[in-house]
PDB file of N, CA and C in Angstrom:
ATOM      1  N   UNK A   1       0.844  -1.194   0.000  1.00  0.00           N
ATOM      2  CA  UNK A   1       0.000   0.000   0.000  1.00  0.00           C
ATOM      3  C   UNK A   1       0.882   1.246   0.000  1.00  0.00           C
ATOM      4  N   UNK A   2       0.636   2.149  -0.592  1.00  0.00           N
ATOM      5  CA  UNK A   2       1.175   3.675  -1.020  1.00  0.00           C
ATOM      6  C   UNK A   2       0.878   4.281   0.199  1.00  0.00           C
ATOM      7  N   UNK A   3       1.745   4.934   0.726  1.00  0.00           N
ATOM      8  CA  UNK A   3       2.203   6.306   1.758  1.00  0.00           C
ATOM      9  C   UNK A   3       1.849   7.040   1.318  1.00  0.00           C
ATOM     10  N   UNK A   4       2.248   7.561  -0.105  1.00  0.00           N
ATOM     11  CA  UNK A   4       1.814   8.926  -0.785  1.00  0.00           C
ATOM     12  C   UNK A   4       0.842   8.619  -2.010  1.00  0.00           C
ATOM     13  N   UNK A   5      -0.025   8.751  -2.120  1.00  0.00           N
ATOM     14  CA  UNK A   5      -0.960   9.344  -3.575  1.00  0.00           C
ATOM     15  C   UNK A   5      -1.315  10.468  -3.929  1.00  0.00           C
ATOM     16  N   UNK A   6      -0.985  10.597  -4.943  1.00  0.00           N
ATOM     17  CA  UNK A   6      -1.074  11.836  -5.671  1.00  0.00           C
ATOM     18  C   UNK A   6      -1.824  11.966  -7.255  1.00  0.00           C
ATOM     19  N   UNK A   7      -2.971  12.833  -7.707  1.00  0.00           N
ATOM     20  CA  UNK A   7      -3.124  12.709  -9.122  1.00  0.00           C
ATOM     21  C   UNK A   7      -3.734  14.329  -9.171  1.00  0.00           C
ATOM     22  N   UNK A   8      -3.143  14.515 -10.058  1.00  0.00           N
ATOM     23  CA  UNK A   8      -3.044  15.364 -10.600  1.00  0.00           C
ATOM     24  C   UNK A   8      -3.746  15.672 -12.385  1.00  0.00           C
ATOM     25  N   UNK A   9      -4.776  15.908 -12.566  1.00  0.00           N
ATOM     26  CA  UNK A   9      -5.417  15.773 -13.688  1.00  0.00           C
ATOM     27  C   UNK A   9      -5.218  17.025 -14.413  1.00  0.00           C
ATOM     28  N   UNK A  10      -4.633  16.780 -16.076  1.00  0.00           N
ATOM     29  CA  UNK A  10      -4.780  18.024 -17.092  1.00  0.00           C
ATOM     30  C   UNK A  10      -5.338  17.690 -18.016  1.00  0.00           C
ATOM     31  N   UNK A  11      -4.848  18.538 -18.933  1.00  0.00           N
ATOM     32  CA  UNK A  11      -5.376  18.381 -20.733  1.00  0.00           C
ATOM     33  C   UNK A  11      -4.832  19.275 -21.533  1.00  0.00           C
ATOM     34  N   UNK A  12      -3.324  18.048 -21.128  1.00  0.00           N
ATOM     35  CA  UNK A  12      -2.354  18.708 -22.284  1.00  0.00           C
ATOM     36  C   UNK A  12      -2.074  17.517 -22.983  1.00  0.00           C
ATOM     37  N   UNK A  13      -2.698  16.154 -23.253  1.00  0.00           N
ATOM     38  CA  UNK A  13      -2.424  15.373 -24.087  1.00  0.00           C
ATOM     39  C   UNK A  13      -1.434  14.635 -23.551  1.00  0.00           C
ATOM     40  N   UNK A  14      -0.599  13.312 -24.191  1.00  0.00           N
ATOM     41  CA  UNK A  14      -0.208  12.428 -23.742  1.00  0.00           C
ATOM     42  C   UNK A  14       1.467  12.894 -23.919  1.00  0.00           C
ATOM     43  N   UNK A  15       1.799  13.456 -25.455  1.00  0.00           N
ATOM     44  CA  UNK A  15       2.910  14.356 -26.025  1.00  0.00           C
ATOM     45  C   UNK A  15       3.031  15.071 -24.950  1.00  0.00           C
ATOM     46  N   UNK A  16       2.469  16.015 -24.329  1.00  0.00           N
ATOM     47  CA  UNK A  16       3.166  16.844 -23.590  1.00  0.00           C
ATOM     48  C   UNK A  16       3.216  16.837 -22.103  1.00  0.00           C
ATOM     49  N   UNK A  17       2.334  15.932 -21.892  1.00  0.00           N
ATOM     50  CA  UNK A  17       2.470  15.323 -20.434  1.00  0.00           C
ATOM     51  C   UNK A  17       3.705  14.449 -20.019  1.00  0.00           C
ATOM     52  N   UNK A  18       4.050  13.798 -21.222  1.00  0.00           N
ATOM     53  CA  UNK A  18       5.329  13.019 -21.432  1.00  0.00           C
ATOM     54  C   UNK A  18       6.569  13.633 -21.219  1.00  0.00           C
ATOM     55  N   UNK A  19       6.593  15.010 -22.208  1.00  0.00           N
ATOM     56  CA  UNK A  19       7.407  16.282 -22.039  1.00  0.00           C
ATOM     57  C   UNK A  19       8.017  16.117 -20.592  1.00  0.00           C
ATOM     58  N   UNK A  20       6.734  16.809 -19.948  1.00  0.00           N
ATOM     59  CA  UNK A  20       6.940  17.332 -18.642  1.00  0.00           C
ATOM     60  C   UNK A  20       7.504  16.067 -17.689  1.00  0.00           C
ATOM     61  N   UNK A  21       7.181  15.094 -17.889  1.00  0.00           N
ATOM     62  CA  UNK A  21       7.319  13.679 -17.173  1.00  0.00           C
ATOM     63  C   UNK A  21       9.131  13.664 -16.802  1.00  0.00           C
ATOM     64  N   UNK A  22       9.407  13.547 -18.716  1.00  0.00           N
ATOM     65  CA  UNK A  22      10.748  13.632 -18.486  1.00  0.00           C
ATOM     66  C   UNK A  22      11.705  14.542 -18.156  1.00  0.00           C
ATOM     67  N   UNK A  23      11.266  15.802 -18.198  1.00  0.00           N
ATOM     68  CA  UNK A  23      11.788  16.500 -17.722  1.00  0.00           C
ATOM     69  C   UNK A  23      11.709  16.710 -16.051  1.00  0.00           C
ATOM     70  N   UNK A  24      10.520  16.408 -15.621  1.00  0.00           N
ATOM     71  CA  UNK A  24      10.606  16.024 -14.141  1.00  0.00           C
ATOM     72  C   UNK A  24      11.799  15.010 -13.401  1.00  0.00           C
ATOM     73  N   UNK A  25      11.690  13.879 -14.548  1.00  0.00           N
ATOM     74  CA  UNK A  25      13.073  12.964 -14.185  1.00  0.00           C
ATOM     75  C   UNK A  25      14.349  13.330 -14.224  1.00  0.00           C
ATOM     76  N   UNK A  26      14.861  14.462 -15.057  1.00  0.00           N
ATOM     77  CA  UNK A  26      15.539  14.902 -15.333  1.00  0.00           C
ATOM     78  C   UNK A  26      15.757  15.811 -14.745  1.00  0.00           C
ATOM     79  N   UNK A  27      15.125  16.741 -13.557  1.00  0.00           N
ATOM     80  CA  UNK A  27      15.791  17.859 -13.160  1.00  0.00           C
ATOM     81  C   UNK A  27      15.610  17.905 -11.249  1.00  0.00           C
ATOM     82  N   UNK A  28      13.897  18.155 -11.256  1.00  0.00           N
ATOM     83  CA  UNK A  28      13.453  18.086  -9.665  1.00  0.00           C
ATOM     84  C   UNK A  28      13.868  16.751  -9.325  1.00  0.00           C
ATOM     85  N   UNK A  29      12.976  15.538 -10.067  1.00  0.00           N
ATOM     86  CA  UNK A  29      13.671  14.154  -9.494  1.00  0.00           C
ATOM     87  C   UNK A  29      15.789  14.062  -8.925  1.00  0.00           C
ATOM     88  N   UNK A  30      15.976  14.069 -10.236  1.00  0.00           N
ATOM     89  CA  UNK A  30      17.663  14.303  -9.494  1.00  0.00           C
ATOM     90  C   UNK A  30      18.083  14.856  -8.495  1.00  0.00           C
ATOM     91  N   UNK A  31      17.670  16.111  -8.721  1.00  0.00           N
ATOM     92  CA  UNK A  31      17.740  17.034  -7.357  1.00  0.00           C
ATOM     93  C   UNK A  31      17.379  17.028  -6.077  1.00  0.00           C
ATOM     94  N   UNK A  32      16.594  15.841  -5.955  1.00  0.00           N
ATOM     95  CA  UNK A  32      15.887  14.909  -4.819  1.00  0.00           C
ATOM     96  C   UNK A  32      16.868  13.537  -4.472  1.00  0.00           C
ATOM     97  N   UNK A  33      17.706  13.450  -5.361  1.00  0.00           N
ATOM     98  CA  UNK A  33      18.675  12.210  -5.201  1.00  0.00           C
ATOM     99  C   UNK A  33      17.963  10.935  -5.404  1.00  0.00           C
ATOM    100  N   UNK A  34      16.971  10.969  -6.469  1.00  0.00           N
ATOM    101  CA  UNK A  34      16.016  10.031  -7.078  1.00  0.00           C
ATOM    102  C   UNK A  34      16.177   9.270  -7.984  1.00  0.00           C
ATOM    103  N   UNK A  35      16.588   7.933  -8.231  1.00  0.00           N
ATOM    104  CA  UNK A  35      17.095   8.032  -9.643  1.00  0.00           C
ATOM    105  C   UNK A  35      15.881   7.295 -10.563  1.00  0.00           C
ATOM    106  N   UNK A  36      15.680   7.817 -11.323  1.00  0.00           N
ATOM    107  CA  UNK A  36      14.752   7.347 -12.521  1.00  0.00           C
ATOM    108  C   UNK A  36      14.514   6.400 -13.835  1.00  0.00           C
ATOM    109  N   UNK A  37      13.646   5.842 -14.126  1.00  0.00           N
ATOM    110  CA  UNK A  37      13.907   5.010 -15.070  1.00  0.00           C
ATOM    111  C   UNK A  37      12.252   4.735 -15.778  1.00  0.00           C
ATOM    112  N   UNK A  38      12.341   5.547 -17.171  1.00  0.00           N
ATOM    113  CA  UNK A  38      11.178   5.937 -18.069  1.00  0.00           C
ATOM    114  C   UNK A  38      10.900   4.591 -18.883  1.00  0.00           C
ATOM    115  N   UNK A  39       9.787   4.155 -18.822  1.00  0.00           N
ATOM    116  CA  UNK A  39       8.751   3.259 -19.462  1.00  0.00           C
ATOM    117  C   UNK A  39       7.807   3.830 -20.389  1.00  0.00           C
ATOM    118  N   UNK A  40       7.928   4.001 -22.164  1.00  0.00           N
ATOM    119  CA  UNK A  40       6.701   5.049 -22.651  1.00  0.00           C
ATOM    120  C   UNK A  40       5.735   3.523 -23.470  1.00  0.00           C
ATOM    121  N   UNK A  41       4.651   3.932 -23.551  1.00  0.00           N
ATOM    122  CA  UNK A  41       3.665   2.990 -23.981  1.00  0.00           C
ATOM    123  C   UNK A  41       2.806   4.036 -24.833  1.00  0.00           C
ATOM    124  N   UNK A  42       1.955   2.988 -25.574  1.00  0.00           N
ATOM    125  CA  UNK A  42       0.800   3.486 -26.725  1.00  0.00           C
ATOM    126  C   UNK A  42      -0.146   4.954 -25.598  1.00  0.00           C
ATOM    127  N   UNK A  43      -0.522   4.336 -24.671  1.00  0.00           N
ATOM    128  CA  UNK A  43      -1.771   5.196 -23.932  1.00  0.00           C
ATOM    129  C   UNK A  43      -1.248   5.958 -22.614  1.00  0.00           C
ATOM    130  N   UNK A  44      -0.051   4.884 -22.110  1.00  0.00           N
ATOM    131  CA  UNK A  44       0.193   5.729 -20.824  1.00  0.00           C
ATOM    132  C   UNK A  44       2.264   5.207 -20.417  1.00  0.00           C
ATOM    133  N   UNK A  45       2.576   6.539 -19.770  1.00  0.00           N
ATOM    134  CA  UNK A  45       4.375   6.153 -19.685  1.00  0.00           C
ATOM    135  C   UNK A  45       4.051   5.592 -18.513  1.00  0.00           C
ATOM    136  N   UNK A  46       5.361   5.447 -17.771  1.00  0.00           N
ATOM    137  CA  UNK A  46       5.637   4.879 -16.146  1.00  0.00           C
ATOM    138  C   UNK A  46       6.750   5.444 -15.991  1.00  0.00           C
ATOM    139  N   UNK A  47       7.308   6.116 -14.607  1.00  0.00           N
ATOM    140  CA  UNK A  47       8.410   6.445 -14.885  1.00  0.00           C
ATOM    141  C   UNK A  47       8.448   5.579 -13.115  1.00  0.00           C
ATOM    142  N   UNK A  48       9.489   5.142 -13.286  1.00  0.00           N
ATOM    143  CA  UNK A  48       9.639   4.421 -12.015  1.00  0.00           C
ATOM    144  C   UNK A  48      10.539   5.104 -11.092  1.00  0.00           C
ATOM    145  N   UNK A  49      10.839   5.212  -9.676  1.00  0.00           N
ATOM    146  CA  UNK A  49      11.644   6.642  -8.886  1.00  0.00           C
ATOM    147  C   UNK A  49      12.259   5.765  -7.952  1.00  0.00           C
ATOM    148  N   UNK A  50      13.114   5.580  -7.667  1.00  0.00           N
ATOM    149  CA  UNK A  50      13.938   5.171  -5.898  1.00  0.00           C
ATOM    150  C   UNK A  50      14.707   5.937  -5.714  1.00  0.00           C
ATOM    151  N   UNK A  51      15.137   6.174  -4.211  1.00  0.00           N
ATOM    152  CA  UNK A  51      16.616   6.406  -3.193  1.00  0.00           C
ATOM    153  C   UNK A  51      16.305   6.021  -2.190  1.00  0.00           C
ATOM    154  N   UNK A  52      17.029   5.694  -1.358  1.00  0.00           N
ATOM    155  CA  UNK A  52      17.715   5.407   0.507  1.00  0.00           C
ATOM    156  C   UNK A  52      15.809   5.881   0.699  1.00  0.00           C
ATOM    157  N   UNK A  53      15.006   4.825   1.142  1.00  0.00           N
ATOM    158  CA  UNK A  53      13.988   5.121   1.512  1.00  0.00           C
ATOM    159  C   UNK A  53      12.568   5.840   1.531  1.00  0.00           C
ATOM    160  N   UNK A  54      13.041   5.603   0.063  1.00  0.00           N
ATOM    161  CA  UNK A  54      11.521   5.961  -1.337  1.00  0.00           C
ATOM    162  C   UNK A  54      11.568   5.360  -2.433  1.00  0.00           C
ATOM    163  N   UNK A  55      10.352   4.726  -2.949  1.00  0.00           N
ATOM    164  CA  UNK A  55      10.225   4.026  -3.845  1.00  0.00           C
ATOM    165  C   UNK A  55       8.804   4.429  -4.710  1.00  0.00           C
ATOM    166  N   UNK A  56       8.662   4.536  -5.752  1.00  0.00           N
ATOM    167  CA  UNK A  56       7.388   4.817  -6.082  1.00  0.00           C
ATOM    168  C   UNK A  56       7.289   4.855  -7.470  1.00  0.00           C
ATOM    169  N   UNK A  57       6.190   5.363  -8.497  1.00  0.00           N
ATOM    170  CA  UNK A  57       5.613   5.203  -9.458  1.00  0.00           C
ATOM    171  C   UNK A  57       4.736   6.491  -9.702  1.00  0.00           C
ATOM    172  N   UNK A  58       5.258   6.714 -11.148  1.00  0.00           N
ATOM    173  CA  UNK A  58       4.525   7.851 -11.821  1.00  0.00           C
ATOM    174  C   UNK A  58       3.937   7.106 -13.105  1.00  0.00           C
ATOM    175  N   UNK A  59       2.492   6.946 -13.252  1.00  0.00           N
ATOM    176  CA  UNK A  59       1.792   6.902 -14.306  1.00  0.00           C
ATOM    177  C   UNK A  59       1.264   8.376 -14.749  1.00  0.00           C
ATOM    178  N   UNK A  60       1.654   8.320 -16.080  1.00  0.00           N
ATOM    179  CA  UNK A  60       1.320   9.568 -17.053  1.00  0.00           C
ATOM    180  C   UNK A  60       0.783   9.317 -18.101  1.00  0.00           C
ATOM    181  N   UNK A  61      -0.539   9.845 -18.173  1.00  0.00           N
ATOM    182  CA  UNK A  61      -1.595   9.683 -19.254  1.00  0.00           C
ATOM    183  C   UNK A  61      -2.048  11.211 -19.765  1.00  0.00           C
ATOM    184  N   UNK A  62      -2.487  11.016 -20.661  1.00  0.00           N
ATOM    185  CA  UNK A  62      -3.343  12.164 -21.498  1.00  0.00           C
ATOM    186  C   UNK A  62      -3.474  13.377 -20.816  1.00  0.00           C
ATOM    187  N   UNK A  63      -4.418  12.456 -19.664  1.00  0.00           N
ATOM    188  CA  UNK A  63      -5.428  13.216 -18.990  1.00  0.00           C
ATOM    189  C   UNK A  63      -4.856  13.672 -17.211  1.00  0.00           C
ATOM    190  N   UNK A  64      -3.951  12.444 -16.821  1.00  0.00           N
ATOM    191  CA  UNK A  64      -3.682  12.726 -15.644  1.00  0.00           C
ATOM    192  C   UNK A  64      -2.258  12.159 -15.437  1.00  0.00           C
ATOM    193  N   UNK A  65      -1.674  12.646 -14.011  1.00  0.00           N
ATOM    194  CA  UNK A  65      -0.636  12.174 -13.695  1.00  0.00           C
ATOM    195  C   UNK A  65      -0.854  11.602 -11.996  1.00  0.00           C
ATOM    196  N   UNK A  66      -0.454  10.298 -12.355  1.00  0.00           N
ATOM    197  CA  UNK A  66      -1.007   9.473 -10.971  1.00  0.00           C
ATOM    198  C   UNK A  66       0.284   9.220 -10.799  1.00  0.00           C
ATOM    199  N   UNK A  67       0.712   9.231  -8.743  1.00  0.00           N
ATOM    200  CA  UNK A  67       2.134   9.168  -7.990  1.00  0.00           C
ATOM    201  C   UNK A  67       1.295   8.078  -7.072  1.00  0.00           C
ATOM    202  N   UNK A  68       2.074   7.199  -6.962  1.00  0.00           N
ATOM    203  CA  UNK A  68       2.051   6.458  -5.735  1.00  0.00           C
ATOM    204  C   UNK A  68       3.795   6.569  -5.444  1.00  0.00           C
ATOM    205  N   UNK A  69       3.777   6.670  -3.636  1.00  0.00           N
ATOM    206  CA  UNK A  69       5.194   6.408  -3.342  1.00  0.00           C
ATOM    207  C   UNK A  69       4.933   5.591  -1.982  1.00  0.00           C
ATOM    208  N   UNK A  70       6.053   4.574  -2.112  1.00  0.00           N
ATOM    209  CA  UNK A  70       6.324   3.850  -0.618  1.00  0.00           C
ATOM    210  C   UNK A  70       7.388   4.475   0.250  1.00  0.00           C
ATOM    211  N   UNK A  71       7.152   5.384   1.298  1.00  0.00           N
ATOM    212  CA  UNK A  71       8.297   6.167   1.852  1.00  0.00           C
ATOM    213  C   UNK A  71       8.739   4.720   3.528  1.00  0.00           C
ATOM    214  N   UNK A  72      10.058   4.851   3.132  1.00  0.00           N
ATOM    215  CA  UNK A  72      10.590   3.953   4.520  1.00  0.00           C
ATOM    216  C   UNK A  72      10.296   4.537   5.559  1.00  0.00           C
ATOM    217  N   UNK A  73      10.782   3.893   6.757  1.00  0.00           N
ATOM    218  CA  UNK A  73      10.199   4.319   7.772  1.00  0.00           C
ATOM    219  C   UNK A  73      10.837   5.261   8.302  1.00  0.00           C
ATOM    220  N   UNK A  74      11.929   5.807   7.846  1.00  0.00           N
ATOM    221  CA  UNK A  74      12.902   6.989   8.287  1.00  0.00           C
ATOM    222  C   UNK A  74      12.038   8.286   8.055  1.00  0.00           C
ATOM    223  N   UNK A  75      11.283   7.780   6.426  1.00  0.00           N
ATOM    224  CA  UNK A  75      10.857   8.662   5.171  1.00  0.00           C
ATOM    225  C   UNK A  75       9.444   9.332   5.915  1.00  0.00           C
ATOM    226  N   UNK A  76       8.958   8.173   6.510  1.00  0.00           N
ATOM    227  CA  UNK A  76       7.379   8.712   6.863  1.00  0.00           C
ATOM    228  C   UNK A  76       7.101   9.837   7.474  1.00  0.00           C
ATOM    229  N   UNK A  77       8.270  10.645   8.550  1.00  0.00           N
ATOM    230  CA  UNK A  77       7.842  11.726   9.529  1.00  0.00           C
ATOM    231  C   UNK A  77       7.768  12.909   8.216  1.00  0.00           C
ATOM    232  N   UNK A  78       8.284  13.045   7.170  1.00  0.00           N
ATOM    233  CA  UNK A  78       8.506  14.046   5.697  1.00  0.00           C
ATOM    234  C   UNK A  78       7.042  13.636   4.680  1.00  0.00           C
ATOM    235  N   UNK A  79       6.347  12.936   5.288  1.00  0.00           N
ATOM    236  CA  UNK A  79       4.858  12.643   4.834  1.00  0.00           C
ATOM    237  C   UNK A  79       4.328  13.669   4.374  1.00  0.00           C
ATOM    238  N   UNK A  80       3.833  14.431   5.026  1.00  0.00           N
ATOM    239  CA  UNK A  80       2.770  15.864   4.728  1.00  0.00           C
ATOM    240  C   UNK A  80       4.335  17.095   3.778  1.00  0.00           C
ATOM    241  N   UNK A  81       5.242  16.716   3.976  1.00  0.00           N
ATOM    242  CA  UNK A  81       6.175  17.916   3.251  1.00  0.00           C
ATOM    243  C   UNK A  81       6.199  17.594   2.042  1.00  0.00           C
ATOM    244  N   UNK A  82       5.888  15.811   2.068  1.00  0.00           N
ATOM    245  CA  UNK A  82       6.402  15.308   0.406  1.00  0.00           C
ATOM    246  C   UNK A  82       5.220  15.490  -0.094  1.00  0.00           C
ATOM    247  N   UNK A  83       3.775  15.433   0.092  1.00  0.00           N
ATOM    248  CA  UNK A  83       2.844  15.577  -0.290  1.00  0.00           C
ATOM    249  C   UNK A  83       2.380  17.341  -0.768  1.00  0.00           C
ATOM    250  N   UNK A  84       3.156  18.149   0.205  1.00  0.00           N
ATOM    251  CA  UNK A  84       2.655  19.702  -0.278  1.00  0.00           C
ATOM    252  C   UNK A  84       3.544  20.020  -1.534  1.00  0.00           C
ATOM    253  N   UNK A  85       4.906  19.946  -1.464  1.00  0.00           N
ATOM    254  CA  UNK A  85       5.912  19.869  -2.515  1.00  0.00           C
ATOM    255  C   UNK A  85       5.420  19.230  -3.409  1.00  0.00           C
ATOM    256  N   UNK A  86       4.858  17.664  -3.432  1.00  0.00           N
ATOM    257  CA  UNK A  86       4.335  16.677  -4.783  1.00  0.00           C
ATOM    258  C   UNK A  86       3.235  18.488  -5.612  1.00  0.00           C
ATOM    259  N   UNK A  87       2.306  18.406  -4.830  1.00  0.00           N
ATOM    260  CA  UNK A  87       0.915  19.299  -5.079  1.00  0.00           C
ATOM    261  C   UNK A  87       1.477  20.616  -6.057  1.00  0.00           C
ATOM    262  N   UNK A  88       2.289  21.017  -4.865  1.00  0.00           N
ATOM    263  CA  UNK A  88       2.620  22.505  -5.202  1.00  0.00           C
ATOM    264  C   UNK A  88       3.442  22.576  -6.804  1.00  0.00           C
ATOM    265  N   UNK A  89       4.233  21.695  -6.643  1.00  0.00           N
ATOM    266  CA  UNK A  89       6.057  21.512  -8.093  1.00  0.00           C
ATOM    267  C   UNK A  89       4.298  20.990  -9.262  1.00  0.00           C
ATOM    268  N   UNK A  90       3.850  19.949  -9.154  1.00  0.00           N
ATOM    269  CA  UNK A  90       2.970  19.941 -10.446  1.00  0.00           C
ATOM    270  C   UNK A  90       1.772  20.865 -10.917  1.00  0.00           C
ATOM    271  N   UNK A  91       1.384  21.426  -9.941  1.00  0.00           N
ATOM    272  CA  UNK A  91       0.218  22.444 -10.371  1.00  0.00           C
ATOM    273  C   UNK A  91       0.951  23.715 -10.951  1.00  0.00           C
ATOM    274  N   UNK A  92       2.196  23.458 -10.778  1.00  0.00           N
ATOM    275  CA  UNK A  92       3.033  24.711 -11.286  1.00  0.00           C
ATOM    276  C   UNK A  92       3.159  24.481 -12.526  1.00  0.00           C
ATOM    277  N   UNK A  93       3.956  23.069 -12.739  1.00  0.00           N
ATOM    278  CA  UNK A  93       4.421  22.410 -13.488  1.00  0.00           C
ATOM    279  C   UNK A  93       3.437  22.700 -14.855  1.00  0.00           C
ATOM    280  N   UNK A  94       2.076  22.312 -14.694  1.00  0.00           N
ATOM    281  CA  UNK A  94       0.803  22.153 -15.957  1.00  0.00           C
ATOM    282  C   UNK A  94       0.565  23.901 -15.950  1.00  0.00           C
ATOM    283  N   UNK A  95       0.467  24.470 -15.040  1.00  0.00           N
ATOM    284  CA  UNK A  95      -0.104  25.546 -15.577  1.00  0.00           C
ATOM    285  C   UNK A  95       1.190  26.467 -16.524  1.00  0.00           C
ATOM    286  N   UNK A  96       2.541  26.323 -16.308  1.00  0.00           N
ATOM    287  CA  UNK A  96       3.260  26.918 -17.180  1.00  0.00           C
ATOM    288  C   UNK A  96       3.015  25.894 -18.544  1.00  0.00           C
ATOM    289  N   UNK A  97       2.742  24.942 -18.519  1.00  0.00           N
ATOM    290  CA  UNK A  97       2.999  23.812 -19.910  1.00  0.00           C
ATOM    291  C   UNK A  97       1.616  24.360 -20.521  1.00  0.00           C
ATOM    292  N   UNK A  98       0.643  24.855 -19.505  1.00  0.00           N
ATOM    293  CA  UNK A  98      -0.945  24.867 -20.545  1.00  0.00           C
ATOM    294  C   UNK A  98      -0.771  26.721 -20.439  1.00  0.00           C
ATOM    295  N   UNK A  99       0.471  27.399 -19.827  1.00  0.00           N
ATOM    296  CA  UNK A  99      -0.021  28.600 -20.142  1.00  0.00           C
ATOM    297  C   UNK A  99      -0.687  29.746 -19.235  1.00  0.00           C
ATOM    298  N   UNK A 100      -1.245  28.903 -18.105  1.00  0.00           N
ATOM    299  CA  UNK A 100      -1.775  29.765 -17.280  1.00  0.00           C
ATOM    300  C   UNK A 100      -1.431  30.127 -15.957  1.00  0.00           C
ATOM    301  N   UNK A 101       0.102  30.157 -15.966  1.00  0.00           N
ATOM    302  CA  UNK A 101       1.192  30.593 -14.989  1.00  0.00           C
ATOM    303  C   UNK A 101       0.894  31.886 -14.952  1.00  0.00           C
ATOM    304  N   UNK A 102       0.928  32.303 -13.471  1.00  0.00           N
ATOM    305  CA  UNK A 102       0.751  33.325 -13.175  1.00  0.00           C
ATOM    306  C   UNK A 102       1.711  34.156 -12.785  1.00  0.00           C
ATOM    307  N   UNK A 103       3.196  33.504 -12.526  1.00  0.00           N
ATOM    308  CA  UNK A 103       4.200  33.888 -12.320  1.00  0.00           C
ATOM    309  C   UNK A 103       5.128  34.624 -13.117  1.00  0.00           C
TER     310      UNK A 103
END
C-alpha cells in the first residue's frame, strides 16, 4: 500500500504530459537524489523513482498524472512535506505547460 498518492489531472495530451514527465526525471527528481527510469507505452508512460527510503511510481496519461510512493520508515515523519511539494512543483508544473502561470 502507497504512503503517498497523488493525481493530478490536465489536458495537455499524452505528447506533452510526457514532455513534462521527463523533464521532471531529469531535473526536480535528481535534485531529490532520485534516480529514474522511463517506461513510454501506446496510452500511458511509467516512470519508475527510488533512493535510501523511497520508492514509487509515476503513471502519465493524457489526462492525468497518478504518484504512488512507498516512503521507509525513516521517510514517513517528511509525509505531509512530500505531499505539499508533490501538489505545489505539479500544479506549477501544468499551468506553465498549458499557459496559465501566473508567475
Amino acid at each position: 500500500m502507497s504512503d503517498v498518492k497523488f493525481q493530478q489531472n490536465h489536458t495537455l495530451g499524452l505528447p506533452k504530459a510526457r514532455e513534462l514527465a521527463k523533464k521532471w526525471a531529469e531535473g526536480p527528481a535528481q535534485k531529490m537524489g532520485l534516480s529514474c527510469t522511463h517506461t513510454e507505452g501506446a496510452d500511458e508512460d511509467t516512470i519508475a523513482f527510488e533512493r535510501s527510503g523511497i520508492n514509487g511510481t509515476m503513471k502519465v496519461t493524457g489526462t492525468s498524472f497518478d504518484i504512488d510512493i512507498k516512503l521507509g520508515m525513516m521517510m514517513k515523519a517528511f509525509k505531509p512535506m512530500i505531499e505539499a511539494e508533490i501538489s505545489k512543483g505539479f500544479g506549477r508544473m501544468i499551468d506553465k505547460a498549458s499557459g496559465t502561470d501566473q508567475a
